[in-house]
N, C-alpha and C. Protein backbone atom coordinates (compact mmCIF):
# COMPACT_ATOMS: atom_id res chain seq x y z
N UNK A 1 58.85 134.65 -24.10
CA UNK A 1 59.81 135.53 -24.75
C UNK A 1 59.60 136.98 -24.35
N UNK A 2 58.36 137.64 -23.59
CA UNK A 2 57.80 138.49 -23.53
C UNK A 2 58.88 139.57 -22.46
N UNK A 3 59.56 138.38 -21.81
CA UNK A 3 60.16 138.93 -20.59
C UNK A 3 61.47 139.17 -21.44
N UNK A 4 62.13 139.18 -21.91
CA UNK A 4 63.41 139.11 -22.64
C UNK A 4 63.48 140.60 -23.02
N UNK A 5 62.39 140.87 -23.62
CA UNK A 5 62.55 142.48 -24.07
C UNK A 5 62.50 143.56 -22.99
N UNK A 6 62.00 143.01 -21.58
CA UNK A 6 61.37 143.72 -20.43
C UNK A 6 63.45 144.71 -20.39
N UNK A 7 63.51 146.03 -20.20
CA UNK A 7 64.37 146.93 -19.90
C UNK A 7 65.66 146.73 -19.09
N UNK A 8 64.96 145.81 -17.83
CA UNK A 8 65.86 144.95 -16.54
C UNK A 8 66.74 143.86 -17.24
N UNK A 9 66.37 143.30 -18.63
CA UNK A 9 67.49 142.18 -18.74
C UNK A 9 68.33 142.65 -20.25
N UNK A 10 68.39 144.20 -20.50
CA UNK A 10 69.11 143.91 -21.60
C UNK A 10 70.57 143.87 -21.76
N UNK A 11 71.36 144.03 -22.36
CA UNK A 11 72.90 144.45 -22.66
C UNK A 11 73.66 144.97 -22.07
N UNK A 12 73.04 146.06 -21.45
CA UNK A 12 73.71 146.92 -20.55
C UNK A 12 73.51 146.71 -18.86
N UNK A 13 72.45 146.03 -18.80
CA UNK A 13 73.07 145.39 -17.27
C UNK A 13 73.14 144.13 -17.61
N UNK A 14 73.67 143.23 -18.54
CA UNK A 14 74.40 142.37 -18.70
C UNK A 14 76.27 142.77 -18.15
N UNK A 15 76.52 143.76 -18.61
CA UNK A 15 77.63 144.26 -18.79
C UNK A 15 77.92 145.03 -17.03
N UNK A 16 76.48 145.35 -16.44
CA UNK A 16 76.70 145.49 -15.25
C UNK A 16 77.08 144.44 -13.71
N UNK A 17 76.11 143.44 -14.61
CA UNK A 17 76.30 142.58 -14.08
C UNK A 17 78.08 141.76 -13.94
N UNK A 18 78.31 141.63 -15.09
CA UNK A 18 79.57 141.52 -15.07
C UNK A 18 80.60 142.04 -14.46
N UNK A 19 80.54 143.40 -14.52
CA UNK A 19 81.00 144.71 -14.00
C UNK A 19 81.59 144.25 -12.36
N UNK A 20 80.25 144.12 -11.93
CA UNK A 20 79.75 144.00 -10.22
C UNK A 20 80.57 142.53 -9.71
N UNK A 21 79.98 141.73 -10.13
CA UNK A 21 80.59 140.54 -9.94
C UNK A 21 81.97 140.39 -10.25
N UNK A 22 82.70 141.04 -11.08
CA UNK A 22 84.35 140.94 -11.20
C UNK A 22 84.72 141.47 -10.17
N UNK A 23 84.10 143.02 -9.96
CA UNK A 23 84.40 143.64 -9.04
C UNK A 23 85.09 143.44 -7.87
N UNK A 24 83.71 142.62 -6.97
CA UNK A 24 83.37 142.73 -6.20
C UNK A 24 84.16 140.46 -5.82
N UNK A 25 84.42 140.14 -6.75
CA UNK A 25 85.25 138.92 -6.98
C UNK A 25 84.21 137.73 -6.60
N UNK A 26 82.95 137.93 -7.34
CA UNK A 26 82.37 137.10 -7.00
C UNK A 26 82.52 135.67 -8.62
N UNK A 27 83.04 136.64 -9.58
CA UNK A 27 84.18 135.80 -10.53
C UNK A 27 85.34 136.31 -10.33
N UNK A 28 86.11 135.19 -9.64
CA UNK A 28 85.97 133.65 -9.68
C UNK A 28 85.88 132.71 -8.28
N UNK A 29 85.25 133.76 -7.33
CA UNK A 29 85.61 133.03 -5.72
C UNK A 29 83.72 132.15 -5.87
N UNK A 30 83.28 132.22 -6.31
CA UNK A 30 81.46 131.38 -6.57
C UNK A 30 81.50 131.17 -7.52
N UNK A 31 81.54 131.59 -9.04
CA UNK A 31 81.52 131.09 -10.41
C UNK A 31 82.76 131.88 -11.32
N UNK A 32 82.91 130.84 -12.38
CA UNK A 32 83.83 131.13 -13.53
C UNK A 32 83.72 132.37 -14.39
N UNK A 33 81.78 132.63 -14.29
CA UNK A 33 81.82 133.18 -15.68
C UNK A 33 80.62 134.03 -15.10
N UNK A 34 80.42 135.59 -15.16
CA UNK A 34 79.15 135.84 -14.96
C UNK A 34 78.39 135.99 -16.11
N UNK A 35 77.29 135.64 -15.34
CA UNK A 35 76.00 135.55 -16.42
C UNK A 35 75.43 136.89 -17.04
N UNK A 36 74.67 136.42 -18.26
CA UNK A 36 73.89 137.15 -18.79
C UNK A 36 72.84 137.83 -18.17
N UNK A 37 72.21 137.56 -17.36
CA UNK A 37 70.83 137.72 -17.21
C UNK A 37 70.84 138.27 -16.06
N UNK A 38 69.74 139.05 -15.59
CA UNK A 38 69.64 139.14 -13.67
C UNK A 38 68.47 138.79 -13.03
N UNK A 39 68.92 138.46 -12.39
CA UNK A 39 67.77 137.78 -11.53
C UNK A 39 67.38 139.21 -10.44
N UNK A 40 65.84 139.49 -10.38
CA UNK A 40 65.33 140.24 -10.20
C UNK A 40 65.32 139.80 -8.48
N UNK A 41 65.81 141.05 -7.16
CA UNK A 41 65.10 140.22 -6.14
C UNK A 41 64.75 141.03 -5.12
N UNK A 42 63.32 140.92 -4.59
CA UNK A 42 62.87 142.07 -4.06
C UNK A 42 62.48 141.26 -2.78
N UNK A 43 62.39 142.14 -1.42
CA UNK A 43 62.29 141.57 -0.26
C UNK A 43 61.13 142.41 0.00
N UNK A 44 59.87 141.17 1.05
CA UNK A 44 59.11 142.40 1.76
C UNK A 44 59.13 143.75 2.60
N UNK A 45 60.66 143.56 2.82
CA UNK A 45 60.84 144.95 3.87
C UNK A 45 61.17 146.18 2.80
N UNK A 46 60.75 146.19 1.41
CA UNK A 46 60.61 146.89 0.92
C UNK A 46 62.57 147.61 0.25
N UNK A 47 63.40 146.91 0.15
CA UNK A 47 64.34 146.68 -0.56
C UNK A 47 64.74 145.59 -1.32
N UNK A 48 65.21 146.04 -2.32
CA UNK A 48 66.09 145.10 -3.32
C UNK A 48 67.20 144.80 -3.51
N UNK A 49 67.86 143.68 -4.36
CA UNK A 49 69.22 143.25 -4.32
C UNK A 49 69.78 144.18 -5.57
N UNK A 50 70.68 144.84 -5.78
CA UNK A 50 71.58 145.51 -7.11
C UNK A 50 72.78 145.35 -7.18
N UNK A 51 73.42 144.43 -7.68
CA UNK A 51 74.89 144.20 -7.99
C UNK A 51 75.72 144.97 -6.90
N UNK A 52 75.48 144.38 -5.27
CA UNK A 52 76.32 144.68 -4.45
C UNK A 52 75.87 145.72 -3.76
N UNK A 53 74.86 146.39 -3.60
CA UNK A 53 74.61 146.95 -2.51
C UNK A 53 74.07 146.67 -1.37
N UNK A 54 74.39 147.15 -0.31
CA UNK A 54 74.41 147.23 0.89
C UNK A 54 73.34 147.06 1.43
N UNK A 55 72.91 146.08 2.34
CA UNK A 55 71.38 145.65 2.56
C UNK A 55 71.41 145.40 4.29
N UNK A 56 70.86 145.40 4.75
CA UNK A 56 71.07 144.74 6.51
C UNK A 56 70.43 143.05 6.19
N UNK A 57 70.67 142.66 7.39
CA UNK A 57 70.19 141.26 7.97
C UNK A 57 68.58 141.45 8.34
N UNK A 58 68.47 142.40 8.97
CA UNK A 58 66.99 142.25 8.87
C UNK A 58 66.01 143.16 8.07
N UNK A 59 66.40 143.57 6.59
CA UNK A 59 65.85 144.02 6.01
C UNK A 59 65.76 142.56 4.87
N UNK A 60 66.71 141.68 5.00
CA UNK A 60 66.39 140.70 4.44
C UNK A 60 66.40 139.12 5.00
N UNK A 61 65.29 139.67 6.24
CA UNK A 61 64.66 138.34 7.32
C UNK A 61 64.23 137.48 6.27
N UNK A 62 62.98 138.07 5.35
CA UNK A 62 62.21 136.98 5.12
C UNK A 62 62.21 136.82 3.71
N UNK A 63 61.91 135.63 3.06
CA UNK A 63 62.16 134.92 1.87
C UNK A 63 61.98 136.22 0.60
N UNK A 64 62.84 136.56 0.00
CA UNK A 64 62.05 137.41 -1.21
C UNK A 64 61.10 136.84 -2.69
N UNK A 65 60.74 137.96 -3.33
CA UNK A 65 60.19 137.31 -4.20
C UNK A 65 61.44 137.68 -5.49
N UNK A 66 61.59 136.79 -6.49
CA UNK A 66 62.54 136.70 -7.23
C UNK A 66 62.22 136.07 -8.43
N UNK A 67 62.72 136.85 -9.60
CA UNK A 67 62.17 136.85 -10.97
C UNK A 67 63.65 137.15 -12.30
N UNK A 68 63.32 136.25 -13.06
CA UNK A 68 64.48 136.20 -13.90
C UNK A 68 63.86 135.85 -15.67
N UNK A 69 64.47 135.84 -16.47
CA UNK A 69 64.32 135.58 -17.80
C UNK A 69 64.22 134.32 -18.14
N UNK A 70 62.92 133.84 -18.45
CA UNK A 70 62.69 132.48 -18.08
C UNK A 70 61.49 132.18 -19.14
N UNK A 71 61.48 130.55 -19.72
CA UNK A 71 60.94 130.02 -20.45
C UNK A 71 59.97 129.36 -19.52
N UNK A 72 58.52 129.22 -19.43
CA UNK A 72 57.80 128.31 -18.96
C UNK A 72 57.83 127.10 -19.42
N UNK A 73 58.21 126.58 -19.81
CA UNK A 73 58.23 125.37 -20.26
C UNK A 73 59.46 124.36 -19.49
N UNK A 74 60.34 125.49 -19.44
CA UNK A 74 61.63 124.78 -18.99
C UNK A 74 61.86 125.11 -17.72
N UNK A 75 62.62 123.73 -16.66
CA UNK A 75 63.29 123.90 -15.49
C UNK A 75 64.13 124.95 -15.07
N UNK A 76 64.36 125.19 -13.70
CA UNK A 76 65.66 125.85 -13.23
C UNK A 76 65.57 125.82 -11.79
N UNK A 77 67.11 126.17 -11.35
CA UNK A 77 67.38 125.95 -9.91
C UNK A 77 67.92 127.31 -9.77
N UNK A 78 67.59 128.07 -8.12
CA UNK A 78 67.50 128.96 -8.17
C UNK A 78 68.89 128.89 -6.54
N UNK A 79 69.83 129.22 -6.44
CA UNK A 79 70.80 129.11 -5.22
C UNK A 79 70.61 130.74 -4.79
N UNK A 80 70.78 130.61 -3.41
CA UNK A 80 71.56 131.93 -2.98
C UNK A 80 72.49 131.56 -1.78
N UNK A 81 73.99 132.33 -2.31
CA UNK A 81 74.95 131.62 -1.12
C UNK A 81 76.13 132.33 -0.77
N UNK A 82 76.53 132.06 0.25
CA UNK A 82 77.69 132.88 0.73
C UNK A 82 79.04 132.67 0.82
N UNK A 83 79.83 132.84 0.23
CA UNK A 83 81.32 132.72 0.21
C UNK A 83 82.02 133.18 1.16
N UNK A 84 81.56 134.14 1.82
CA UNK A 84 82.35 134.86 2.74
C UNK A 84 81.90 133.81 4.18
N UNK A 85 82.10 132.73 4.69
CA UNK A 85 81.86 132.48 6.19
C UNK A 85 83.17 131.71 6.62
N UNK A 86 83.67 132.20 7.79
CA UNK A 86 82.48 133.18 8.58
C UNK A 86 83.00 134.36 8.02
N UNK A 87 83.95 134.46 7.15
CA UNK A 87 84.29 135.76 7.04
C UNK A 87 85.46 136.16 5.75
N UNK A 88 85.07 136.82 4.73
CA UNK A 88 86.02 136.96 3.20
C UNK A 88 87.34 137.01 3.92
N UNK A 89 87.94 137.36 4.87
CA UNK A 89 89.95 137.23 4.78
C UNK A 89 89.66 135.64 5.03
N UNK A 90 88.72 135.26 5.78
CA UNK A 90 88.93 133.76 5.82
C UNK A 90 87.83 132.72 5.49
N UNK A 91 87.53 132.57 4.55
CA UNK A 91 86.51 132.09 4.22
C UNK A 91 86.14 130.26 4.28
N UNK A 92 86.67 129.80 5.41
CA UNK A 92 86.99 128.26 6.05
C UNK A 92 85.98 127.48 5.68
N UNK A 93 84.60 128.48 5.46
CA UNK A 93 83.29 127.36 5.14
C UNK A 93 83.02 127.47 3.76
N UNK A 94 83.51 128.68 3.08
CA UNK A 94 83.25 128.84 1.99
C UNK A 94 82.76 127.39 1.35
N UNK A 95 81.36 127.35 0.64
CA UNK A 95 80.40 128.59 0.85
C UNK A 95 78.94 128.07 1.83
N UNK A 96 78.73 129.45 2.18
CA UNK A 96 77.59 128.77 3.00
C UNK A 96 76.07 129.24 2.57
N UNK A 97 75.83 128.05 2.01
CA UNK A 97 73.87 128.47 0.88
C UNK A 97 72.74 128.59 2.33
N UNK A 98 72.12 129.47 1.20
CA UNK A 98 71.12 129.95 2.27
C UNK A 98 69.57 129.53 1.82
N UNK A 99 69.98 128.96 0.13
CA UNK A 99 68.55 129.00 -0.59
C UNK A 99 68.91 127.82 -1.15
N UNK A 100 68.02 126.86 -1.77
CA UNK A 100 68.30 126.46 -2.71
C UNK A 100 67.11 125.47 -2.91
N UNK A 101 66.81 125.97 -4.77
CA UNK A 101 65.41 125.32 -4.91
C UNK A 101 65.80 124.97 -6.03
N UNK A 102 65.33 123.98 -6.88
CA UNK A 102 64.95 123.16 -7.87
C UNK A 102 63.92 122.90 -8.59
N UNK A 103 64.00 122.24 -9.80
CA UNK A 103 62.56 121.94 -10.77
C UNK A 103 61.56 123.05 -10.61
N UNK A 104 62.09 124.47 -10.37
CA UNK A 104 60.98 125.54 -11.08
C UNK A 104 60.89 125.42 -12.13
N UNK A 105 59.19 125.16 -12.03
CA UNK A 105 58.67 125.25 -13.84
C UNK A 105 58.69 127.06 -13.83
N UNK A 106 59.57 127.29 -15.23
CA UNK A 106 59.38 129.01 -15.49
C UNK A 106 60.46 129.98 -13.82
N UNK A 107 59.13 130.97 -13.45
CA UNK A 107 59.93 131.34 -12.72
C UNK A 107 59.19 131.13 -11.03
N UNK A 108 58.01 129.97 -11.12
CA UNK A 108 57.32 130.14 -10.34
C UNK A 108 58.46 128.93 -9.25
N UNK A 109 58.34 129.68 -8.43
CA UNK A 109 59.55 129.18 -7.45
C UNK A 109 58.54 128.31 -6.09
N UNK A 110 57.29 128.74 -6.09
CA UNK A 110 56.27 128.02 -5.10
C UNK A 110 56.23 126.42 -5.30
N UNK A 111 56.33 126.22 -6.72
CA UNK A 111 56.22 125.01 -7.54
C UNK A 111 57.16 124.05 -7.53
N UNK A 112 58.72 124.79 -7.00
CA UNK A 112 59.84 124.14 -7.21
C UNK A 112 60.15 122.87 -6.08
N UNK A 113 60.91 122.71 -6.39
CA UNK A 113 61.42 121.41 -5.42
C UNK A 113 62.56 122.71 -3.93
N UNK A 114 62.21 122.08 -2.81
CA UNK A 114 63.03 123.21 -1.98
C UNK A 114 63.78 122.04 -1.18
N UNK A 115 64.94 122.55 -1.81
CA UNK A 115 66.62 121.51 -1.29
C UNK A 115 66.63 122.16 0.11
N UNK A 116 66.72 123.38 0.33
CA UNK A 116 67.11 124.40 1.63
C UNK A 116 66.47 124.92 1.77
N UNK A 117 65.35 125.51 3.02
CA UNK A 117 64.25 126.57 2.88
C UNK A 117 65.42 127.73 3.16
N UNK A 118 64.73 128.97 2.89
CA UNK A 118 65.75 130.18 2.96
C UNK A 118 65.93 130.27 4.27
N UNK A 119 67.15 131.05 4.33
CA UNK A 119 67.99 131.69 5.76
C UNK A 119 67.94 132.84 5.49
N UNK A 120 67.64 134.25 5.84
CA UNK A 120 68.17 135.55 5.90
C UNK A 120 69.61 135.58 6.21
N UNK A 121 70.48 136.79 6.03
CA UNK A 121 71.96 136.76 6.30
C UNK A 121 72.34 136.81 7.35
N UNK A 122 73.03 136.53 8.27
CA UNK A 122 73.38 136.45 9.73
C UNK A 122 74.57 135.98 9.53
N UNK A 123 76.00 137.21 9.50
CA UNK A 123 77.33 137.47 9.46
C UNK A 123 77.67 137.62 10.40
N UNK A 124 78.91 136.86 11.20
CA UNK A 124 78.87 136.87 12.69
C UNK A 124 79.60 138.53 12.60
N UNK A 125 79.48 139.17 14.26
CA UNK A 125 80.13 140.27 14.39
C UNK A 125 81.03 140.24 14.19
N UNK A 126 82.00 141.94 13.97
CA UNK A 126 83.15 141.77 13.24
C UNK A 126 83.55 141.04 12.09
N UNK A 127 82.99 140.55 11.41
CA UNK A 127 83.84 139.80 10.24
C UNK A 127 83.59 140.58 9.04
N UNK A 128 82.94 142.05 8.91
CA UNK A 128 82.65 142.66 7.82
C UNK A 128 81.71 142.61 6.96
N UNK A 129 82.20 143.45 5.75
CA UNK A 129 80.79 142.78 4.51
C UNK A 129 80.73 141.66 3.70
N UNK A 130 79.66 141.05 3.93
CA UNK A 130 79.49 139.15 3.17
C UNK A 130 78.63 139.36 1.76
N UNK A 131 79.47 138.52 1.04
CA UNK A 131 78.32 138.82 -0.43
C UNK A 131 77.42 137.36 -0.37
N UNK A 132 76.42 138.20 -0.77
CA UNK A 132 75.26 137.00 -0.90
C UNK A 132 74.75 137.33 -2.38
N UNK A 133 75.11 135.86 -3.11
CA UNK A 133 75.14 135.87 -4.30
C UNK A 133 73.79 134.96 -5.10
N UNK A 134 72.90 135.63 -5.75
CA UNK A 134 71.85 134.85 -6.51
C UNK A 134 71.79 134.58 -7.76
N UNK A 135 71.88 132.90 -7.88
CA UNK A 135 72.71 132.56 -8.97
C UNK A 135 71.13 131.66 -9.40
N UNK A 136 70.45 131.54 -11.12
CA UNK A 136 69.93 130.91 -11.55
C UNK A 136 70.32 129.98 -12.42
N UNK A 137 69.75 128.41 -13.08
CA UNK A 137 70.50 127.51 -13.51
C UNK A 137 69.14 127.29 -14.44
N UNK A 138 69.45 126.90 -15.73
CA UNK A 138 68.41 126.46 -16.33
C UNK A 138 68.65 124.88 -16.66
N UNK A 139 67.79 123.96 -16.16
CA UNK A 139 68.17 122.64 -16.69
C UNK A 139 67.80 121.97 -17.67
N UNK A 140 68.46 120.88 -17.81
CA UNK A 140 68.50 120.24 -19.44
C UNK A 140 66.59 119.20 -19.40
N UNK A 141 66.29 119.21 -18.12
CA UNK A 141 65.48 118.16 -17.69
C UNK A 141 65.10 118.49 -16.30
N UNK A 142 63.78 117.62 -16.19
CA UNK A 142 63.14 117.92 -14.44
C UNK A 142 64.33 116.30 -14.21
N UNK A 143 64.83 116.90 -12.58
CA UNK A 143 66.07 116.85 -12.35
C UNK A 143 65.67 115.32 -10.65
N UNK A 144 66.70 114.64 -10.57
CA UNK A 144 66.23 113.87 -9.30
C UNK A 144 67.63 113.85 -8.85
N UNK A 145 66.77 115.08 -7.22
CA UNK A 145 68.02 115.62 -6.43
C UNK A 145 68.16 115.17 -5.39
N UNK A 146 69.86 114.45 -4.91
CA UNK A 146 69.77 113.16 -3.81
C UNK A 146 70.54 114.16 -2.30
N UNK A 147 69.61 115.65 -2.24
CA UNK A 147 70.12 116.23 -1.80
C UNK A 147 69.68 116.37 -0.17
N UNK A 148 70.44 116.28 1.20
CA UNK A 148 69.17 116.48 2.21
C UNK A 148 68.48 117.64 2.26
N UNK A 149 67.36 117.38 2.85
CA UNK A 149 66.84 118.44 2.47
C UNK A 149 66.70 119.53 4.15
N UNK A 150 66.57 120.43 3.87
CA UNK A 150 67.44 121.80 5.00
C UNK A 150 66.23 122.72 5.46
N UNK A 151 65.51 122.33 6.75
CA UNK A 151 64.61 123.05 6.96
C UNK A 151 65.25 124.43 7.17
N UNK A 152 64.44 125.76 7.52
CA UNK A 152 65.15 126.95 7.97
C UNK A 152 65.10 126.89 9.48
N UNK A 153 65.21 125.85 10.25
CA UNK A 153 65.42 126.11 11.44
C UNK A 153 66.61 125.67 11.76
N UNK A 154 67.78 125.17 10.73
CA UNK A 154 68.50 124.23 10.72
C UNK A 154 69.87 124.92 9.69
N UNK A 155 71.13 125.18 10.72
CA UNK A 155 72.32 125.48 9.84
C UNK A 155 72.75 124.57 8.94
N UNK A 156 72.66 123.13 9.71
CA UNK A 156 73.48 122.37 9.18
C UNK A 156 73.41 121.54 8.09
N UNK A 157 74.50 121.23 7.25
CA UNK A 157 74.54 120.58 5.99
C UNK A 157 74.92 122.44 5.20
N UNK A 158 74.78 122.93 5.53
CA UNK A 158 75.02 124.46 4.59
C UNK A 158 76.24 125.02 4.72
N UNK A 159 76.87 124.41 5.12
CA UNK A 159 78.83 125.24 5.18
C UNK A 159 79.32 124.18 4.07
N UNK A 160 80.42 124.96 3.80
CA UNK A 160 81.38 123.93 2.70
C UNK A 160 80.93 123.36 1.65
N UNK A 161 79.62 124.49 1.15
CA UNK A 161 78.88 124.30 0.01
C UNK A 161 79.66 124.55 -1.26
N UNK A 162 79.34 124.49 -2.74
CA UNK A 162 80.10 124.77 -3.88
C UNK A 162 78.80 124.61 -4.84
N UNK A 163 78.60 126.25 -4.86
CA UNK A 163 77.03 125.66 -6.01
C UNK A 163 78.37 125.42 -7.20
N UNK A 164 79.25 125.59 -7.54
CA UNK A 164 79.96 125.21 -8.91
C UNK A 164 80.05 123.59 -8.79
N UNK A 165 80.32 122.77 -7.73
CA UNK A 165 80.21 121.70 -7.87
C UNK A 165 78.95 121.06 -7.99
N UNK A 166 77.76 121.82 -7.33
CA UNK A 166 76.93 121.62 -7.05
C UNK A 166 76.05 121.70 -8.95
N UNK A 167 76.46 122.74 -9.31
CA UNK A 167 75.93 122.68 -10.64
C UNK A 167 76.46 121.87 -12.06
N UNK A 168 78.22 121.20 -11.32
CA UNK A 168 78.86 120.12 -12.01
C UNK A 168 77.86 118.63 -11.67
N UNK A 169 77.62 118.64 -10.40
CA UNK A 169 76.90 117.29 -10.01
C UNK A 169 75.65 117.26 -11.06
N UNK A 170 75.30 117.91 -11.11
CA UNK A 170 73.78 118.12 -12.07
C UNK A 170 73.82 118.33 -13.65
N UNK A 171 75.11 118.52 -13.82
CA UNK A 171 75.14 118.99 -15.25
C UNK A 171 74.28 119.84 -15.42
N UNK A 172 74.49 121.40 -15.04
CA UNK A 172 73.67 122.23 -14.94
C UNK A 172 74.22 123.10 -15.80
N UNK A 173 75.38 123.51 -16.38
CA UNK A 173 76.42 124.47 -16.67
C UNK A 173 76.79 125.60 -16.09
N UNK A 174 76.75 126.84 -16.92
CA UNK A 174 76.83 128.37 -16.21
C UNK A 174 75.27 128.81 -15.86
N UNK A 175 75.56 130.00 -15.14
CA UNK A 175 74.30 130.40 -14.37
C UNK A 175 73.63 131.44 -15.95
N UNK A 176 72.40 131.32 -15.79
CA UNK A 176 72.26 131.79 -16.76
C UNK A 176 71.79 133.85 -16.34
N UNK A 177 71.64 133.31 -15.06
CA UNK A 177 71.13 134.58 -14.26
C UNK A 177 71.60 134.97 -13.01
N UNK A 178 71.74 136.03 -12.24
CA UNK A 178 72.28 136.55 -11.40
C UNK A 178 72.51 137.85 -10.73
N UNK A 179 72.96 137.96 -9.38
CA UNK A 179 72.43 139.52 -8.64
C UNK A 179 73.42 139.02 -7.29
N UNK A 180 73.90 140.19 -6.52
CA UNK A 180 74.39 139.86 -5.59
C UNK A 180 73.75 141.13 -4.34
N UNK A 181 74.02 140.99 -3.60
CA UNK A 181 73.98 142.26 -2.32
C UNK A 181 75.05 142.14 -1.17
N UNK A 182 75.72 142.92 -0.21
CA UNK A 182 76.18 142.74 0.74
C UNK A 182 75.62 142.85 1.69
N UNK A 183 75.92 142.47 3.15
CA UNK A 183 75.88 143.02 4.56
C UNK A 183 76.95 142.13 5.81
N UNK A 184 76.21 143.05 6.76
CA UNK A 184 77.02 142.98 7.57
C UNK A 184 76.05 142.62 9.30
N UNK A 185 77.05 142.29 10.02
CA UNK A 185 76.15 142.30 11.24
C UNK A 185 75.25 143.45 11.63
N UNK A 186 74.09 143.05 12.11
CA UNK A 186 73.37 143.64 12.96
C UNK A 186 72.71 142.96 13.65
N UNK A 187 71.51 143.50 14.86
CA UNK A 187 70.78 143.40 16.07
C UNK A 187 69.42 141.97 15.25
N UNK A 188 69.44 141.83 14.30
CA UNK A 188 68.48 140.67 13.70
C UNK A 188 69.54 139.68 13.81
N UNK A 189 70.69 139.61 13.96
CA UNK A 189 71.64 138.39 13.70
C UNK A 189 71.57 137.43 14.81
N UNK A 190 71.54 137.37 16.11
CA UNK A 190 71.20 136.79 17.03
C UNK A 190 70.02 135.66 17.40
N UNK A 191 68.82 136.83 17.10
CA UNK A 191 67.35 136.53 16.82
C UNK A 191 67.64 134.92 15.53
N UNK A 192 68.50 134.94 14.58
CA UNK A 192 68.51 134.35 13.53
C UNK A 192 69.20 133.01 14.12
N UNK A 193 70.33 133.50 14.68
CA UNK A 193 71.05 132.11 15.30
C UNK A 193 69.85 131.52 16.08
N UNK A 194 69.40 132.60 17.29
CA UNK A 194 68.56 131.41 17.87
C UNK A 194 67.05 130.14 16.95
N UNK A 195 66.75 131.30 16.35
CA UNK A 195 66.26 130.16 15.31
C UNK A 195 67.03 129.22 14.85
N UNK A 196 68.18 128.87 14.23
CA UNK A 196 68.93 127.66 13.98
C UNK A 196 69.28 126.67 15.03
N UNK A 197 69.14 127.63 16.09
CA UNK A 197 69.69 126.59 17.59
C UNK A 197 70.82 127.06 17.48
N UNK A 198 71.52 128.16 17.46
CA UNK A 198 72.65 127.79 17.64
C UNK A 198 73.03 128.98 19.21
């Protein structure tokens, strides 16, 4: 309960949160309803995610660490994913996940079950700014997910994602937590494909 009172999750960036995500139309093009809560998310290159700001591709190469309002006792699944591919006027793959973990006990995410190891953002050129959206799920139960599972060297299986279906399949409900950032191409995006093979 200790974390509940912590400054980062009260009322007023509840209301930011909301704010950002209408905004920015991440309700209703990824979820119905934004959440209460935010999911905290900090990258080693020494930036963070804030309801839509502007981040590069290779300031967010490598996996962050990420923290939300959370019961130890109880499950959650933690997505991060992109609506915009290859690109928001046309979004054909919508959506394409970059994260996605399961059965965290609390908020320890080392512990969890990993559906997708992470991808950093890699927006092809020209197609503009992509929101990358971090959505948390608290579950009713430790969960058995018949999902393949997605090394990070590997695009595929990650287009034409729907964490909303994805959180209907599970009976997961609304997110209870959440944060978004944008970007756009840069000189790490390449480097990234060739890791996928592509």
């Amino acid at each position: 309960m200790f974390a509940l009172r912590r400054p980062v999750f009260t009322s007023h960036f509840f209301s930011t949160v909301a704010r950002g995500m209408e905004k920015h139309g991440v309700v209703p093009d990824v979820i119905d309803v934004a959440p209460q809560g935010v999911v905290e998310v900090n990258y080693p290159s020494g930036v963070k995610v804030d309801q839509g700001n502007e981040l590069t591709p290779t300031q967010v190469k490598d996996q962050p660490n990420v923290n939300w309002p959370a019961n130890t006792n109880d499950y959650y699944t933690l997505c991060m994913t992109d609506p915009d591919a290859p690109s928001r006027k046309q979004p054909t793959y919508r959506e394409w996940h970059h994260w996605l973990v399961g059965n965290i006990p609390g908020t320890n995410i080392s512990q969890g079950e990993v559906l997708s190891d992470y991808i950093g953002s890699g927006p092809p050129p020209n197609t503009g700014l992509h929101r990358y959206v971090f959505l948390v799920y608290k579950q009713n139960e430790k969960l058995s997910f018949n999902e393949p599972r997605l090394p990070r060297t590997s695009g595929d299986n990650r287009g034409c994602f729907s964490i909303r279906k994805f959180a209907e399949k599970y009976n997961l409900g609304q997110p209870i937590a959440g944060n978004f950032y944008q970007a756009e191409y840069d000189d790490y995006v390449p480097i990234l494909y060739k890791q996928l093979g592509e």
